[in-house]
N, C-alpha and C. Protein backbone atom coordinates (compact mmCIF):
# COMPACT_ATOMS: atom_id res chain seq x y z
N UNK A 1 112.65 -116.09 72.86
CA UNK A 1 111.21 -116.32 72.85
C UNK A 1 110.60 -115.46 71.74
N UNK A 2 110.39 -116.21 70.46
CA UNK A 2 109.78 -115.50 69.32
C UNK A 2 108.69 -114.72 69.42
N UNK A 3 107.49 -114.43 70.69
CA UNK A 3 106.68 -114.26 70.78
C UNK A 3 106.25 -113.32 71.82
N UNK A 4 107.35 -113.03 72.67
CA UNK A 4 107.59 -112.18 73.70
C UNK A 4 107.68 -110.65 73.49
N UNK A 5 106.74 -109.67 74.26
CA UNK A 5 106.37 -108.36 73.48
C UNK A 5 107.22 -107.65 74.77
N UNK A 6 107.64 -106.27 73.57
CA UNK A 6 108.53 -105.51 74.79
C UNK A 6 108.04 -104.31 74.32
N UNK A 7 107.76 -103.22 75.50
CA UNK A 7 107.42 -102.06 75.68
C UNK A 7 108.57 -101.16 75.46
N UNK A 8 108.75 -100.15 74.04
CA UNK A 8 109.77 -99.31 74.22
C UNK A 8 108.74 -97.65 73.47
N UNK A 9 109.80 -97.03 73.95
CA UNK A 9 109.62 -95.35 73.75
C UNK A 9 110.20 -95.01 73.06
N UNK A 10 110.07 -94.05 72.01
CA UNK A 10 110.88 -94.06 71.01
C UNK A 10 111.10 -92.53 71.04
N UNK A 11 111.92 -91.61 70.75
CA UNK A 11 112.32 -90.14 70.88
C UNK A 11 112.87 -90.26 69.10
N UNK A 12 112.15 -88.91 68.40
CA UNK A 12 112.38 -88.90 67.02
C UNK A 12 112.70 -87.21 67.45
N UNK A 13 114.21 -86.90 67.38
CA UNK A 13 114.72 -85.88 67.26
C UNK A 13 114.24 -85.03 65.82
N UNK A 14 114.11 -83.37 66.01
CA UNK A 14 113.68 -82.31 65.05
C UNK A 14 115.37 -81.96 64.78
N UNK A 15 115.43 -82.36 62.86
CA UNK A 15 116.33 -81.66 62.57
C UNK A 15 116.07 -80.19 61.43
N UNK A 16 116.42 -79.35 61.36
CA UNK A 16 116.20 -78.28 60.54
C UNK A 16 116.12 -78.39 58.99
N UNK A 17 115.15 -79.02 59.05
CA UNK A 17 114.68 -79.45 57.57
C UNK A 17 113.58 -78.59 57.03
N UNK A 18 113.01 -77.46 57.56
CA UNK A 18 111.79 -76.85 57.09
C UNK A 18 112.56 -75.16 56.90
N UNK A 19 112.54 -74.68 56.36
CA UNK A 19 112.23 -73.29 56.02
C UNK A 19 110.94 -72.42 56.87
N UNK A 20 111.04 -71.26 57.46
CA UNK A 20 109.72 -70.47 58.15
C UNK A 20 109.62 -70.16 56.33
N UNK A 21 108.10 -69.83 56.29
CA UNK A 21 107.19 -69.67 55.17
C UNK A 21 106.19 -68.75 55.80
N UNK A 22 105.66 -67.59 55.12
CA UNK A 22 104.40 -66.69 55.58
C UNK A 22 103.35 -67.34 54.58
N UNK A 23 102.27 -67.05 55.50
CA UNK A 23 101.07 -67.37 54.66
C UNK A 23 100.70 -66.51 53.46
N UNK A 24 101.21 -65.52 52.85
CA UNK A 24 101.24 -64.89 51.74
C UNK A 24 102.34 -64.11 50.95
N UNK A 25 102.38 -63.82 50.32
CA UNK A 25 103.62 -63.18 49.11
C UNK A 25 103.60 -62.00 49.96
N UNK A 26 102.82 -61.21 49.89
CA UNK A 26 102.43 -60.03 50.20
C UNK A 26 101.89 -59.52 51.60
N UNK A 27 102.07 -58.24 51.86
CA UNK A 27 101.35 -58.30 52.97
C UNK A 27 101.24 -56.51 52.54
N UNK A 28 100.05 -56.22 52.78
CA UNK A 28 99.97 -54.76 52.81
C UNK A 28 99.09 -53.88 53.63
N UNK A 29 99.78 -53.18 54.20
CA UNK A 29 99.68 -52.50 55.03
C UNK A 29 99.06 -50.64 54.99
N UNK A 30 97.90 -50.29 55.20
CA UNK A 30 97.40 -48.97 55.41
C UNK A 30 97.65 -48.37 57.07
N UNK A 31 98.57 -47.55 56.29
CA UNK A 31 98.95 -46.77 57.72
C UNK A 31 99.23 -44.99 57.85
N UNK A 32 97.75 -44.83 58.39
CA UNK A 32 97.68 -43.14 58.44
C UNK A 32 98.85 -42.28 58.60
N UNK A 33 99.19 -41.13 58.09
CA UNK A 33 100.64 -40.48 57.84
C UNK A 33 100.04 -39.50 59.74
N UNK A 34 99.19 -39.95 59.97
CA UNK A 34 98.69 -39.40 61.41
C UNK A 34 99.49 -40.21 62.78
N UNK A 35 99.62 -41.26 62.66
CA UNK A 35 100.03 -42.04 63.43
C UNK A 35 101.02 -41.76 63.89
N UNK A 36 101.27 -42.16 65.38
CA UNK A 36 102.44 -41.49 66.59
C UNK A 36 103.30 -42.34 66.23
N UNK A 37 104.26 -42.07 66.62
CA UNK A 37 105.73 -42.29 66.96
C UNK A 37 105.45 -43.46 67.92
N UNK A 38 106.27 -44.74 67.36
CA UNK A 38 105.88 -45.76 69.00
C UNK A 38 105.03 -46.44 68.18
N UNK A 39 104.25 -46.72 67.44
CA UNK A 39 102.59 -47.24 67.13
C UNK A 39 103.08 -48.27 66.76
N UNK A 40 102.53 -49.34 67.07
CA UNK A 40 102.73 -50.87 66.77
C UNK A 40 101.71 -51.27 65.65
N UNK A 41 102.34 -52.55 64.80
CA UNK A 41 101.28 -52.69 63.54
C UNK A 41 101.71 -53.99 63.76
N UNK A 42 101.05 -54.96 64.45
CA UNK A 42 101.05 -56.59 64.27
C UNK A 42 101.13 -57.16 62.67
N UNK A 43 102.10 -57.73 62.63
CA UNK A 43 102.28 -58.51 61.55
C UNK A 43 101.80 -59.92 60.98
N UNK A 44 101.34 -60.24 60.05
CA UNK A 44 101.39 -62.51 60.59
C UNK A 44 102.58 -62.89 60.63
N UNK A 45 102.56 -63.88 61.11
CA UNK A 45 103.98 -64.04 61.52
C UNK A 45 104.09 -65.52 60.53
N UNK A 46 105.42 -66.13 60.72
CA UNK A 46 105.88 -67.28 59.34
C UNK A 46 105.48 -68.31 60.47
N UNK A 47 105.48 -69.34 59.49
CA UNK A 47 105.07 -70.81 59.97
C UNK A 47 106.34 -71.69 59.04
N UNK A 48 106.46 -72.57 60.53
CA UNK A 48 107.75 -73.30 60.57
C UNK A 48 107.63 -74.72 60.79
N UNK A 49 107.42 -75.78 60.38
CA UNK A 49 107.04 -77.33 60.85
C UNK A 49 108.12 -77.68 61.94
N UNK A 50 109.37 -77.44 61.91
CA UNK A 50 110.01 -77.55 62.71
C UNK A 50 109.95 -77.04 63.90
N UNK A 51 110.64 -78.38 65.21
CA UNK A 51 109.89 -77.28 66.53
C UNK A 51 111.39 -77.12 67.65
N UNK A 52 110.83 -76.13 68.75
CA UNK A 52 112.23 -76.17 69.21
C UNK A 52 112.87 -74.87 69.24
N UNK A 53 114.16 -74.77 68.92
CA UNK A 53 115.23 -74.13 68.52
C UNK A 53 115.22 -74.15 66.71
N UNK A 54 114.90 -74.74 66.33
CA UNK A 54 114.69 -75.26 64.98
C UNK A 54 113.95 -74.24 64.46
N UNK A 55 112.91 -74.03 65.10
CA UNK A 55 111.52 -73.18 64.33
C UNK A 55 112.07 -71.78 64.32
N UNK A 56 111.07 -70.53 64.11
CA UNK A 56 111.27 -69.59 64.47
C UNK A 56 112.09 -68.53 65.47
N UNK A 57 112.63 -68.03 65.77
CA UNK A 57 112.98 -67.27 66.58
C UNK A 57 113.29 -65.88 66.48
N UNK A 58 113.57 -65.44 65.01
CA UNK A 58 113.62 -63.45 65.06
C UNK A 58 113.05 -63.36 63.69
N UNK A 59 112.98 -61.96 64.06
CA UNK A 59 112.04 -61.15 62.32
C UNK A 59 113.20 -60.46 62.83
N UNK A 60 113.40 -60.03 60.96
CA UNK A 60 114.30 -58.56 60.31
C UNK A 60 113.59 -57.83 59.40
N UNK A 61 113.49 -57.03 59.63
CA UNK A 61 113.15 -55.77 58.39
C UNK A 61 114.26 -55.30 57.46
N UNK A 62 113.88 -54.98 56.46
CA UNK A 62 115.22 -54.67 55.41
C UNK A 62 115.38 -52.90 55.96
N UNK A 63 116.48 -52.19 55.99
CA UNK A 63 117.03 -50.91 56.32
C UNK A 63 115.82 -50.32 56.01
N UNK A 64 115.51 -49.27 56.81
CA UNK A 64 115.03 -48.14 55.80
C UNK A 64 114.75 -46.92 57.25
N UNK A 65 114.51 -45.64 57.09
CA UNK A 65 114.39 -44.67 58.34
C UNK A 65 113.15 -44.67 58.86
N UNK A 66 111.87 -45.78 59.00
CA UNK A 66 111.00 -44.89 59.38
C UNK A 66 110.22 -46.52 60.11
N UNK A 67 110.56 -47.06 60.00
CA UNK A 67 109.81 -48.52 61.02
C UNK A 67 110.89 -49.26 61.83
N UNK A 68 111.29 -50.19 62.53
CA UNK A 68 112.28 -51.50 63.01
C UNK A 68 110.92 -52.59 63.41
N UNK A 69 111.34 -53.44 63.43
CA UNK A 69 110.87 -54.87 63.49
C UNK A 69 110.80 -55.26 64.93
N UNK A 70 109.49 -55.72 65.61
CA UNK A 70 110.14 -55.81 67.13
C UNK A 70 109.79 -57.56 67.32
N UNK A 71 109.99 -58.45 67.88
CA UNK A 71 109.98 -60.25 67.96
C UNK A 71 109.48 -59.92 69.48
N UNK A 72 108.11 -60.91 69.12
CA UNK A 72 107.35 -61.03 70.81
C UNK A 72 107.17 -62.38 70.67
N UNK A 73 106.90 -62.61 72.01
CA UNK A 73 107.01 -64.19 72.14
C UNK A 73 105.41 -64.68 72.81
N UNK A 74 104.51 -65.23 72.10
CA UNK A 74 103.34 -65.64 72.98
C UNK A 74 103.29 -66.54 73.77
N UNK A 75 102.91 -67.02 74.42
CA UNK A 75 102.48 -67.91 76.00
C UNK A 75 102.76 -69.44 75.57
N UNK A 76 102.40 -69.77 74.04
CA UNK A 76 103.12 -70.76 74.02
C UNK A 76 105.04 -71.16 73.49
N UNK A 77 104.72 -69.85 73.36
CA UNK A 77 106.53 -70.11 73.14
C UNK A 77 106.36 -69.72 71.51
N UNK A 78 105.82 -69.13 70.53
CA UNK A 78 105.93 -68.72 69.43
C UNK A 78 106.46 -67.64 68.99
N UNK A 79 106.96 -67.46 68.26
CA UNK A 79 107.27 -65.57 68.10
C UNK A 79 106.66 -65.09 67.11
N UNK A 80 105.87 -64.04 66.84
CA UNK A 80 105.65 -63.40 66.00
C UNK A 80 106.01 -61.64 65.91
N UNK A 81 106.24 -61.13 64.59
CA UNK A 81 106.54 -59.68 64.38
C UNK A 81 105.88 -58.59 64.72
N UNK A 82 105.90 -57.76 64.78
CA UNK A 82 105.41 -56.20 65.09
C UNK A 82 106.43 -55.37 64.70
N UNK A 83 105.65 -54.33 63.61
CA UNK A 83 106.02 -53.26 63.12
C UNK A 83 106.01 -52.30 64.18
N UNK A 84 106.88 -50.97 64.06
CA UNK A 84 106.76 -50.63 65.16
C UNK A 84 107.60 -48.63 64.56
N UNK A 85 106.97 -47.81 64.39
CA UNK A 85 107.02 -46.79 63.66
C UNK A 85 107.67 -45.87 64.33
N UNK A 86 109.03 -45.38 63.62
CA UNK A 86 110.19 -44.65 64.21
C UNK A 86 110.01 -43.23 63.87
N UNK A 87 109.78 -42.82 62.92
CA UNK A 87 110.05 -41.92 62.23
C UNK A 87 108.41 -41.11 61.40
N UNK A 88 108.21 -39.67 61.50
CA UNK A 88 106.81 -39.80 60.78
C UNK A 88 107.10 -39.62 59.33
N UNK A 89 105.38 -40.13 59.14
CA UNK A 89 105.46 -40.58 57.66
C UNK A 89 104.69 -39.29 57.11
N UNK A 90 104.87 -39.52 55.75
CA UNK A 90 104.44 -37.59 55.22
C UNK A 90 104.08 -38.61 53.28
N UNK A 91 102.79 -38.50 53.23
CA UNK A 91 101.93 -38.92 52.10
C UNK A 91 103.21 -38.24 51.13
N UNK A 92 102.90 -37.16 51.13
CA UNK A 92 102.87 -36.17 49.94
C UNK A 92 105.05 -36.39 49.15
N UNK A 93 105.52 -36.60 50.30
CA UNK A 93 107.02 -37.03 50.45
C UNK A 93 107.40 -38.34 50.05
N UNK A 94 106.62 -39.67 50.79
CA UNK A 94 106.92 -40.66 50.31
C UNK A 94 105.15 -41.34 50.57
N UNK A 95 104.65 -41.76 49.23
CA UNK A 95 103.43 -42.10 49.17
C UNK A 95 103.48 -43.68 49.58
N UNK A 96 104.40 -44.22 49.56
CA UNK A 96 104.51 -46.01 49.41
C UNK A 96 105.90 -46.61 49.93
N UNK A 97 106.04 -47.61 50.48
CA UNK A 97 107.09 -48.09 51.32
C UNK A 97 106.71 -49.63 50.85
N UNK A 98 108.41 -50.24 50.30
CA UNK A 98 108.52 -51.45 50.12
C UNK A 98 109.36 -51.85 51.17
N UNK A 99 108.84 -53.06 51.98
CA UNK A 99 109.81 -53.60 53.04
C UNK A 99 110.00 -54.68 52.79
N UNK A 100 111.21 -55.91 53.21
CA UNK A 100 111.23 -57.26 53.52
C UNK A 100 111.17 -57.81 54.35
N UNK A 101 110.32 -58.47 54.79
CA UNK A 101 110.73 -58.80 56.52
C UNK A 101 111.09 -60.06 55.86
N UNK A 102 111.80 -60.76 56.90
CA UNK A 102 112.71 -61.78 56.99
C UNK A 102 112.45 -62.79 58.82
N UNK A 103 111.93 -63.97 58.58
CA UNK A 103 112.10 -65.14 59.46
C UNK A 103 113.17 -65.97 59.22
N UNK A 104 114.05 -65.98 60.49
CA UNK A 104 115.13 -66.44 60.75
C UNK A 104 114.77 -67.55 61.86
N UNK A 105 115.14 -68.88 61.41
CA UNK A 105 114.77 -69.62 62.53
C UNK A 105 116.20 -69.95 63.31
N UNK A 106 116.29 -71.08 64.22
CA UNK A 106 117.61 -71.60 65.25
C UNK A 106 118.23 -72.53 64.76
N UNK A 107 118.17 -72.91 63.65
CA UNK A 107 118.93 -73.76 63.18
C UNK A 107 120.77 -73.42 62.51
N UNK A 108 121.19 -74.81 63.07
CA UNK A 108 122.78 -74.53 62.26
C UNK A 108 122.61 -75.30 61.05
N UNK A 109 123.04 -74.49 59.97
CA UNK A 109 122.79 -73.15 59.45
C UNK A 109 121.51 -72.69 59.78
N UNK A 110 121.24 -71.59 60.16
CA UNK A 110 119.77 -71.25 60.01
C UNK A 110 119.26 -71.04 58.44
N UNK A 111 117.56 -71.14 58.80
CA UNK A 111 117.07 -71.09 57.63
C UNK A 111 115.88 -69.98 57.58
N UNK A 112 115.81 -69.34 56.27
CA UNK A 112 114.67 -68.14 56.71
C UNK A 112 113.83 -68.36 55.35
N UNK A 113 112.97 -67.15 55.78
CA UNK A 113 111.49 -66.88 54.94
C UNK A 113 111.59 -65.30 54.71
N UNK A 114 111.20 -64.96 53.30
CA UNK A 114 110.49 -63.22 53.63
C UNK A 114 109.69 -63.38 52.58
N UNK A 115 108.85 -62.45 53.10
CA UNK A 115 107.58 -61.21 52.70
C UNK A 115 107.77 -59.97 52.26
């Protein structure tokens, strides 16, 4: 019957085709050589078109003695970074700190972003 209409649903699987991307090159950060031990510094976090397992799932910081990177997860299921200060900082010793952070999403292979 040439003319006969059929109701279907269609499921369009997410494959890991996007890269996480931050909304800027840069990100810079003022942070008093006063500040405790423990002190959290919210980061922006990368944006990923892909959803799922696919998208986002950890931040890395590149080595260094005096921050680590911590991955929180908000209410809808997103993750974003927080700096998070190990070590104190001393102006006069080291005036400036270059970091990379790095978005790693769930994909096989995974795919990342840095700042």
């Amino acid at each position: 019957k040439p003319l006969e209409k059929f109701r279907a649903e269609l499921l369009v699987r997410d494959i890991n085709d996007h890269s996480p991307e931050f909304p800027e090159r840069e990100m810079t950060l003022k942070i008093p050589e006063t500040s405790s031990l423990g002190t959290v510094f919210p980061l922006k976090k990368a944006r990923d078109l892909d959803v799922g397992s696919n998208n986002v799932q950890n931040y890395n910081i590149s080595p260094n003695s005096h921050f680590h990177v911590s991955t929180r997860t908000q209410g809808d299921g997103r993750k974003y970074p927080e700096l998070v200060l190990d070590t104190e900082l001393d102006r006069e010793e080291q005036a400036e700190l270059r970091l990379t952070l790095t978005a790693v999403d769930g994909g096989s292979p995974p795919r990342s972003g840095t700042v």
